[in-house]
PDB file of N, CA and C in Angstrom:
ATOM      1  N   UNK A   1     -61.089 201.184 181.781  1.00  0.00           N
ATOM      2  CA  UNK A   1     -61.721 201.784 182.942  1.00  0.00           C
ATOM      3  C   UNK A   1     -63.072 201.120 183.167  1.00  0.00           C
ATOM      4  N   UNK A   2     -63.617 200.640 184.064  1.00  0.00           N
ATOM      5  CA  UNK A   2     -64.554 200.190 184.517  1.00  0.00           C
ATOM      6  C   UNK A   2     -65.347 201.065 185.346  1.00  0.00           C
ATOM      7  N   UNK A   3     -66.496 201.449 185.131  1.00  0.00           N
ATOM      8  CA  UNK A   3     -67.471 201.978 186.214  1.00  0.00           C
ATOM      9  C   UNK A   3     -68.481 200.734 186.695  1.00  0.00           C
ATOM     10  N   UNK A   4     -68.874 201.056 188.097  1.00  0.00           N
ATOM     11  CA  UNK A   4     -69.941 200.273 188.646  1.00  0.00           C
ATOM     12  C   UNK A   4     -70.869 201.236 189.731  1.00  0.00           C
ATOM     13  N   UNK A   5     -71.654 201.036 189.235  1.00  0.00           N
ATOM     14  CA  UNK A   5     -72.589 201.036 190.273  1.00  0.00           C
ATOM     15  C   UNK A   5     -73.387 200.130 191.284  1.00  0.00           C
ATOM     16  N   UNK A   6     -74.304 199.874 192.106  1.00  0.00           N
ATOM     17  CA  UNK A   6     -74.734 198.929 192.477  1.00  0.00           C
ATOM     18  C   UNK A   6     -75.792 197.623 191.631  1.00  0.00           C
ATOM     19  N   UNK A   7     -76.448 198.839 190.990  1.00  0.00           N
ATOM     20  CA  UNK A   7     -77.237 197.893 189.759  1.00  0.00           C
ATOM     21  C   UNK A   7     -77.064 197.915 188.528  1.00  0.00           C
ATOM     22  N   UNK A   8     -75.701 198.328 188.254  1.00  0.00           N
ATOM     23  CA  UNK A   8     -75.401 199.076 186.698  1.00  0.00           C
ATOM     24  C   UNK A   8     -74.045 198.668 186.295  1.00  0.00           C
ATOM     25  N   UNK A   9     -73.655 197.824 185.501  1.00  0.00           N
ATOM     26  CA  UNK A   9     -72.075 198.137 185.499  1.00  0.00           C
ATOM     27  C   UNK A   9     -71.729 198.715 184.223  1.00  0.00           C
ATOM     28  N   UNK A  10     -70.811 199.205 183.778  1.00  0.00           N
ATOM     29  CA  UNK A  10     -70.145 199.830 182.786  1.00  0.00           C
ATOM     30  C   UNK A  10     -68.849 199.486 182.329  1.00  0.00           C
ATOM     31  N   UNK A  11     -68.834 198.557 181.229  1.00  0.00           N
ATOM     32  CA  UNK A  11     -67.359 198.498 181.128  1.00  0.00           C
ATOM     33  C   UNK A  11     -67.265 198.201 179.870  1.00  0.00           C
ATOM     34  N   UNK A  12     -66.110 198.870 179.241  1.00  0.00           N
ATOM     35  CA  UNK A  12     -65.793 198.773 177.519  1.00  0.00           C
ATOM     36  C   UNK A  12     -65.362 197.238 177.329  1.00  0.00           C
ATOM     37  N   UNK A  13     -65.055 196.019 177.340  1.00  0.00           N
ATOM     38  CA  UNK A  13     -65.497 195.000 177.111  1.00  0.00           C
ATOM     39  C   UNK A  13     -66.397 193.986 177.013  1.00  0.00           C
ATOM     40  N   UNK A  14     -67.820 195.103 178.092  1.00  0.00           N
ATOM     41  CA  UNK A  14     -68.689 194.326 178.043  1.00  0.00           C
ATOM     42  C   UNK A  14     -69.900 195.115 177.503  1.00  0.00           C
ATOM     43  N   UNK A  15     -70.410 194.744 176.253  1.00  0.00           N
ATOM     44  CA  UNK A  15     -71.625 195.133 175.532  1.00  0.00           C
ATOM     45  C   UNK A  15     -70.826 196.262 175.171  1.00  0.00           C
ATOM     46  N   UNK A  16     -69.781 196.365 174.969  1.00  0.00           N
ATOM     47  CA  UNK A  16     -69.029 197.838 174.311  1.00  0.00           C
ATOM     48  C   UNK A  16     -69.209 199.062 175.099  1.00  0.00           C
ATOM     49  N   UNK A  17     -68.987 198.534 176.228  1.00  0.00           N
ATOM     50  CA  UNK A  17     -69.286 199.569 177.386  1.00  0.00           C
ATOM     51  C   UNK A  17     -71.158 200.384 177.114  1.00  0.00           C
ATOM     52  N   UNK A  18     -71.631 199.459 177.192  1.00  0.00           N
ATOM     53  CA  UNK A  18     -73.787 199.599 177.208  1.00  0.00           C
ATOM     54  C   UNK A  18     -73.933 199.678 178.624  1.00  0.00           C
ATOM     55  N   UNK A  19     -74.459 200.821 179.519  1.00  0.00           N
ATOM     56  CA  UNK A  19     -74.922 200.257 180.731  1.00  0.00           C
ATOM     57  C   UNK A  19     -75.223 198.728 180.501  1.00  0.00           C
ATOM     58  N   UNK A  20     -75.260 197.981 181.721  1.00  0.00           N
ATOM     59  CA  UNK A  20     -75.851 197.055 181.676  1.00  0.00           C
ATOM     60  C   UNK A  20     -76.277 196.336 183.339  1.00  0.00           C
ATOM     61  N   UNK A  21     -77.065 195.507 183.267  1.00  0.00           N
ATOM     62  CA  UNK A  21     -77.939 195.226 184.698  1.00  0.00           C
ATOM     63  C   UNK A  21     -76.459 194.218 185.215  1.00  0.00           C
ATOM     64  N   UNK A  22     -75.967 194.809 186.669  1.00  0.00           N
ATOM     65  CA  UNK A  22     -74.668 193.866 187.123  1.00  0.00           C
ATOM     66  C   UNK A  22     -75.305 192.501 187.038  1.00  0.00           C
ATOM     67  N   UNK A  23     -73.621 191.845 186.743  1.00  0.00           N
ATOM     68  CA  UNK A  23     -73.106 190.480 186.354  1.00  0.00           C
ATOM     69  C   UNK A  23     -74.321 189.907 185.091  1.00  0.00           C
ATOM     70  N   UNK A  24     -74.776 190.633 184.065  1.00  0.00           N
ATOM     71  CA  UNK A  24     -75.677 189.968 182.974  1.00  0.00           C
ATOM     72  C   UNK A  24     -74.743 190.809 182.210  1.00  0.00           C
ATOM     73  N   UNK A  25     -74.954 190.467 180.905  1.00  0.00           N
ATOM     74  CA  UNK A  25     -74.806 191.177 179.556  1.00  0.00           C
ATOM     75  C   UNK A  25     -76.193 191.840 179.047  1.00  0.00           C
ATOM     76  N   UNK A  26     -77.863 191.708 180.049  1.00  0.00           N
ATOM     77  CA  UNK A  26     -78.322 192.911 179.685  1.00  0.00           C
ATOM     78  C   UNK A  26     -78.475 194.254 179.522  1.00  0.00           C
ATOM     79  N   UNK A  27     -78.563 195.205 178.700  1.00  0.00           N
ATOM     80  CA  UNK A  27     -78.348 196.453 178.893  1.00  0.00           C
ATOM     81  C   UNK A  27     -79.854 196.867 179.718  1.00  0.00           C
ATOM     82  N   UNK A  28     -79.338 197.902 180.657  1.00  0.00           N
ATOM     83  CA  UNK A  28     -80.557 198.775 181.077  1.00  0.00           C
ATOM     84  C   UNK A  28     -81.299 199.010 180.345  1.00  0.00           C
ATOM     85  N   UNK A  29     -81.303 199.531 179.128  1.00  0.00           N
ATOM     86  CA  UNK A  29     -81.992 200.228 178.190  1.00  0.00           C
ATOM     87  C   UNK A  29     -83.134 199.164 177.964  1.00  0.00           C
ATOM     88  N   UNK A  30     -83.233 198.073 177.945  1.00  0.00           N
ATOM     89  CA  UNK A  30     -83.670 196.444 177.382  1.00  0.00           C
ATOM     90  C   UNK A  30     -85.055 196.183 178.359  1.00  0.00           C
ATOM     91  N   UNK A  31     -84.532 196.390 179.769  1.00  0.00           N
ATOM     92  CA  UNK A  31     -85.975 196.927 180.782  1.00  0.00           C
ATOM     93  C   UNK A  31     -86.995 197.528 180.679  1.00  0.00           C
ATOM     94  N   UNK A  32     -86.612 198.711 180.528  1.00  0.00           N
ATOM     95  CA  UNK A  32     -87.129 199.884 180.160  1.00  0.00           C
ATOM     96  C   UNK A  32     -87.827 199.647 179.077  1.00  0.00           C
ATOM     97  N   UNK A  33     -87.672 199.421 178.010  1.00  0.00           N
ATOM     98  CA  UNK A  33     -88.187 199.317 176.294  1.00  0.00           C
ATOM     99  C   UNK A  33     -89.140 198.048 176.568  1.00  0.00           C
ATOM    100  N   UNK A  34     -88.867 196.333 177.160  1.00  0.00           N
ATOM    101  CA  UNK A  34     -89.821 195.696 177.072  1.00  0.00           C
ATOM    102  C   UNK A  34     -91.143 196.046 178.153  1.00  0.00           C
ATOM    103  N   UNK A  35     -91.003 197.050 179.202  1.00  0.00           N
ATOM    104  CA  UNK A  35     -91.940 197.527 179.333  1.00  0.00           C
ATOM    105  C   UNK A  35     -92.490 198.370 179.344  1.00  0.00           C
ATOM    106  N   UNK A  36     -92.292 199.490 178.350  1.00  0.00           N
ATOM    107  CA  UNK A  36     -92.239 200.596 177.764  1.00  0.00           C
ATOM    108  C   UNK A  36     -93.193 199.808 176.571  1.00  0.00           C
ATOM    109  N   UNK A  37     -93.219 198.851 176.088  1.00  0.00           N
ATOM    110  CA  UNK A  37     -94.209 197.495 175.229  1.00  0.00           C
ATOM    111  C   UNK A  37     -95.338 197.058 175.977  1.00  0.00           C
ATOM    112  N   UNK A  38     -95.400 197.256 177.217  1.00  0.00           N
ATOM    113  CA  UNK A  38     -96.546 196.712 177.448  1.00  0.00           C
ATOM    114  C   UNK A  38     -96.137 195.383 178.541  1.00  0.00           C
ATOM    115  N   UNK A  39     -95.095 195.063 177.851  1.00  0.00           N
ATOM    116  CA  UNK A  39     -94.443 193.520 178.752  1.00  0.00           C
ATOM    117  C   UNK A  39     -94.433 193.719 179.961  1.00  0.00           C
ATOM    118  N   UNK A  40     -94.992 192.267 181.095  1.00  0.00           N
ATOM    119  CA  UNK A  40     -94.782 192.248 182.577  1.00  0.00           C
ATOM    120  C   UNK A  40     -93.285 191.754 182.956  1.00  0.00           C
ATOM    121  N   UNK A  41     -93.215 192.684 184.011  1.00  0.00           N
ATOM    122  CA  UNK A  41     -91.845 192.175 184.579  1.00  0.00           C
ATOM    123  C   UNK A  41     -91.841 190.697 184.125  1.00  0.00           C
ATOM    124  N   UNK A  42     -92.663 190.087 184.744  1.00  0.00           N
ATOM    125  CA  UNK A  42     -92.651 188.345 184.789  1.00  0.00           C
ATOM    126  C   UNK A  42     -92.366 187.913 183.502  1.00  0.00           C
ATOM    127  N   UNK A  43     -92.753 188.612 182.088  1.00  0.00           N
ATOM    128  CA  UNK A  43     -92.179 188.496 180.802  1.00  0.00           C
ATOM    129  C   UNK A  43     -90.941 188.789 180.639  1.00  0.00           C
ATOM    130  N   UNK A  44     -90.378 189.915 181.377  1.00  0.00           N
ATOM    131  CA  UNK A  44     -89.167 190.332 180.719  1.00  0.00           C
ATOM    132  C   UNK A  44     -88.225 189.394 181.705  1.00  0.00           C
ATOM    133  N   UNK A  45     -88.402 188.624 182.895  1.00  0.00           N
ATOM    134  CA  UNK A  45     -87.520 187.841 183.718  1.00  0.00           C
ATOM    135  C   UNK A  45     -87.718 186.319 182.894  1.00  0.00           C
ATOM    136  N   UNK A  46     -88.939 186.067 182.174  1.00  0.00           N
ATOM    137  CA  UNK A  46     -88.896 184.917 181.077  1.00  0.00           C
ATOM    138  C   UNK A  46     -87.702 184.941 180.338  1.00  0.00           C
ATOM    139  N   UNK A  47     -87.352 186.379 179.542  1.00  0.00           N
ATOM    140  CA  UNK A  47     -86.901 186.220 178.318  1.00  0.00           C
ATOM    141  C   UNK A  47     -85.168 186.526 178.886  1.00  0.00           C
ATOM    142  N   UNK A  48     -85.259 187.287 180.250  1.00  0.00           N
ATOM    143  CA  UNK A  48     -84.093 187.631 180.576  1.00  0.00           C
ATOM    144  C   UNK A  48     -84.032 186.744 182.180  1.00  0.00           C
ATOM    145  N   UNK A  49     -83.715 185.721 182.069  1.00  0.00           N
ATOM    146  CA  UNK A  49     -83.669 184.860 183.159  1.00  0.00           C
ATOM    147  C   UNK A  49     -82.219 184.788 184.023  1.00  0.00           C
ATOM    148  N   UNK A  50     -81.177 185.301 183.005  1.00  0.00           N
ATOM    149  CA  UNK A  50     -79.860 185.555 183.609  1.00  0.00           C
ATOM    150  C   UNK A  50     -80.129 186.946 184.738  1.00  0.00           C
ATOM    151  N   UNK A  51     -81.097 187.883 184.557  1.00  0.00           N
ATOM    152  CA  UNK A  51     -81.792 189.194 185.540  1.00  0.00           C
ATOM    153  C   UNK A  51     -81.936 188.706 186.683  1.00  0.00           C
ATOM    154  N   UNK A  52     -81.470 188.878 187.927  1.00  0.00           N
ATOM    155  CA  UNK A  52     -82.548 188.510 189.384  1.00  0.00           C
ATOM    156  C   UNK A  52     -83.499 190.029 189.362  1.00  0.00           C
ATOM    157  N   UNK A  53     -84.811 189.162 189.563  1.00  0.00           N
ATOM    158  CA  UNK A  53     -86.078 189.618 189.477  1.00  0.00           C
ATOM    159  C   UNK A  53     -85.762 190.826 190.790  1.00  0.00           C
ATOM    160  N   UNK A  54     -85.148 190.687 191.701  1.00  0.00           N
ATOM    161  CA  UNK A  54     -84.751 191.745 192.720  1.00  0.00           C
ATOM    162  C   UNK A  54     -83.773 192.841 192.138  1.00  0.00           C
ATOM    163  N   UNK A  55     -83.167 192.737 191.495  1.00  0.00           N
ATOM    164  CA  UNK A  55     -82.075 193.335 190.468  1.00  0.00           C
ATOM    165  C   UNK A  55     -83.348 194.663 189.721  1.00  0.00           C
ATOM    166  N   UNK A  56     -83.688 193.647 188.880  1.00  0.00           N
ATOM    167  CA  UNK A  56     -85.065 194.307 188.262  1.00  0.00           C
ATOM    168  C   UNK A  56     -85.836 195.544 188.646  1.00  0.00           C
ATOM    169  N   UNK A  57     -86.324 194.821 189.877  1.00  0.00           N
ATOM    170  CA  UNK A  57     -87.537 195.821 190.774  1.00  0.00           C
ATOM    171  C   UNK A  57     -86.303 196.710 191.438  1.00  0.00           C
ATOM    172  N   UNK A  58     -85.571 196.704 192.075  1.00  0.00           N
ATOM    173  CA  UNK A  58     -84.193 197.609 192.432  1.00  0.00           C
ATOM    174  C   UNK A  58     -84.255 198.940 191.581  1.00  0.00           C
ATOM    175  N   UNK A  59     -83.793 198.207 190.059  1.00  0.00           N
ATOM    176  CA  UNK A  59     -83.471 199.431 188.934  1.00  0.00           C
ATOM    177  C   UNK A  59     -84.823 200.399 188.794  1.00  0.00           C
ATOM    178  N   UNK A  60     -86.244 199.479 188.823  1.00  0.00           N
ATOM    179  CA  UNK A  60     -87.248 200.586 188.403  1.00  0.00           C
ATOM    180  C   UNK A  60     -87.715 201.249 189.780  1.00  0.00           C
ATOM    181  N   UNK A  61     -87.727 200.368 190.894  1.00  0.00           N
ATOM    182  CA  UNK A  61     -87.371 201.896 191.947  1.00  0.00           C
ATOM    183  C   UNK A  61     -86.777 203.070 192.134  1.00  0.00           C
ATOM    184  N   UNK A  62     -85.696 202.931 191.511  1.00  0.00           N
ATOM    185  CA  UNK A  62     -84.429 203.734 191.687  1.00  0.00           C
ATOM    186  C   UNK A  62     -84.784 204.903 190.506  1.00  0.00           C
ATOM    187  N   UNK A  63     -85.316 204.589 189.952  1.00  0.00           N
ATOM    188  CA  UNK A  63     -86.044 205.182 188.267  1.00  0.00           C
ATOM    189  C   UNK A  63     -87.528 206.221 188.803  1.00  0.00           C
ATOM    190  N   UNK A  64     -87.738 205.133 189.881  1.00  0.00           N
ATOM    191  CA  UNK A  64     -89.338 206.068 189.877  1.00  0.00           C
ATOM    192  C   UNK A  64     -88.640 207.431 190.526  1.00  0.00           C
ATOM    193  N   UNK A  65     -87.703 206.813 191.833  1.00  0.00           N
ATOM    194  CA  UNK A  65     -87.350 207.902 193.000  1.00  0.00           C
ATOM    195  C   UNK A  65     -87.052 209.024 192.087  1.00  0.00           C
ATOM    196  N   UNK A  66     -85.918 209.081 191.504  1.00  0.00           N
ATOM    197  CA  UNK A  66     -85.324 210.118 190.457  1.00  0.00           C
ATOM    198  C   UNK A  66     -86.416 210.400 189.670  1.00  0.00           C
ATOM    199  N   UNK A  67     -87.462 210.179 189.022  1.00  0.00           N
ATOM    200  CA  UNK A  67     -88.129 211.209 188.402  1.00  0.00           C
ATOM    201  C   UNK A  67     -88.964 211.597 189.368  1.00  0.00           C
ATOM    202  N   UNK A  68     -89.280 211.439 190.558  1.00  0.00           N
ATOM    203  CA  UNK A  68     -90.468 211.868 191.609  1.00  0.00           C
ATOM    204  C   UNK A  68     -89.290 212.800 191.537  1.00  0.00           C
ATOM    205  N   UNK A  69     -88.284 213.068 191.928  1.00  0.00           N
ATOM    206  CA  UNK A  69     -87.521 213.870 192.747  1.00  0.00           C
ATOM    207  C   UNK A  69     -87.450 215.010 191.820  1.00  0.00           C
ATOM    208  N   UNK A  70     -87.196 214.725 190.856  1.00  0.00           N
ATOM    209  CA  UNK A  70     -87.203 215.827 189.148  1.00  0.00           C
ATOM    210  C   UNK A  70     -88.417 216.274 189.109  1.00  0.00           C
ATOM    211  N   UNK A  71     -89.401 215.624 189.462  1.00  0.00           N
ATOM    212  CA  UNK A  71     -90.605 216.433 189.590  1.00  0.00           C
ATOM    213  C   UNK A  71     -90.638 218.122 190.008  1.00  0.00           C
TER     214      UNK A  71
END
């Protein structure tokens, strides 16, 4: 079974079904944590260059909206 979302895919062959940022093998979680460190986007698109930097800024929008909204 495969899930997708627009910036997320999910699938048990890939990363053992890990969220992960579509068409990369990064997991979401991997975003979050290198700048949850302190790291600039512009670091974490260094180390994760397979990421489009639009991909990126997408997911932590989508992150802010939902906790403004949980607010």
């Amino acid at each position: 079974m495969t899930t997708e979302l627009p910036l997320i895919e999910v699938h048990p062959e890939i990363m053992s079904g890990t969220p992960v940022i579509r068409s990369t093998r990064v997991p979401v979680a991997t975003l979050f944590e290198y700048l949850a460190e302190g790291m600039s986007l512009d670091e974490f698109s260094e180390c994760f260059p397979t990421v489009r930097r639009e991909d990126a800024v997408a997911l932590l929008d989508c992150a802010k909206s939902r906790t403004i909204a949980a607010a």
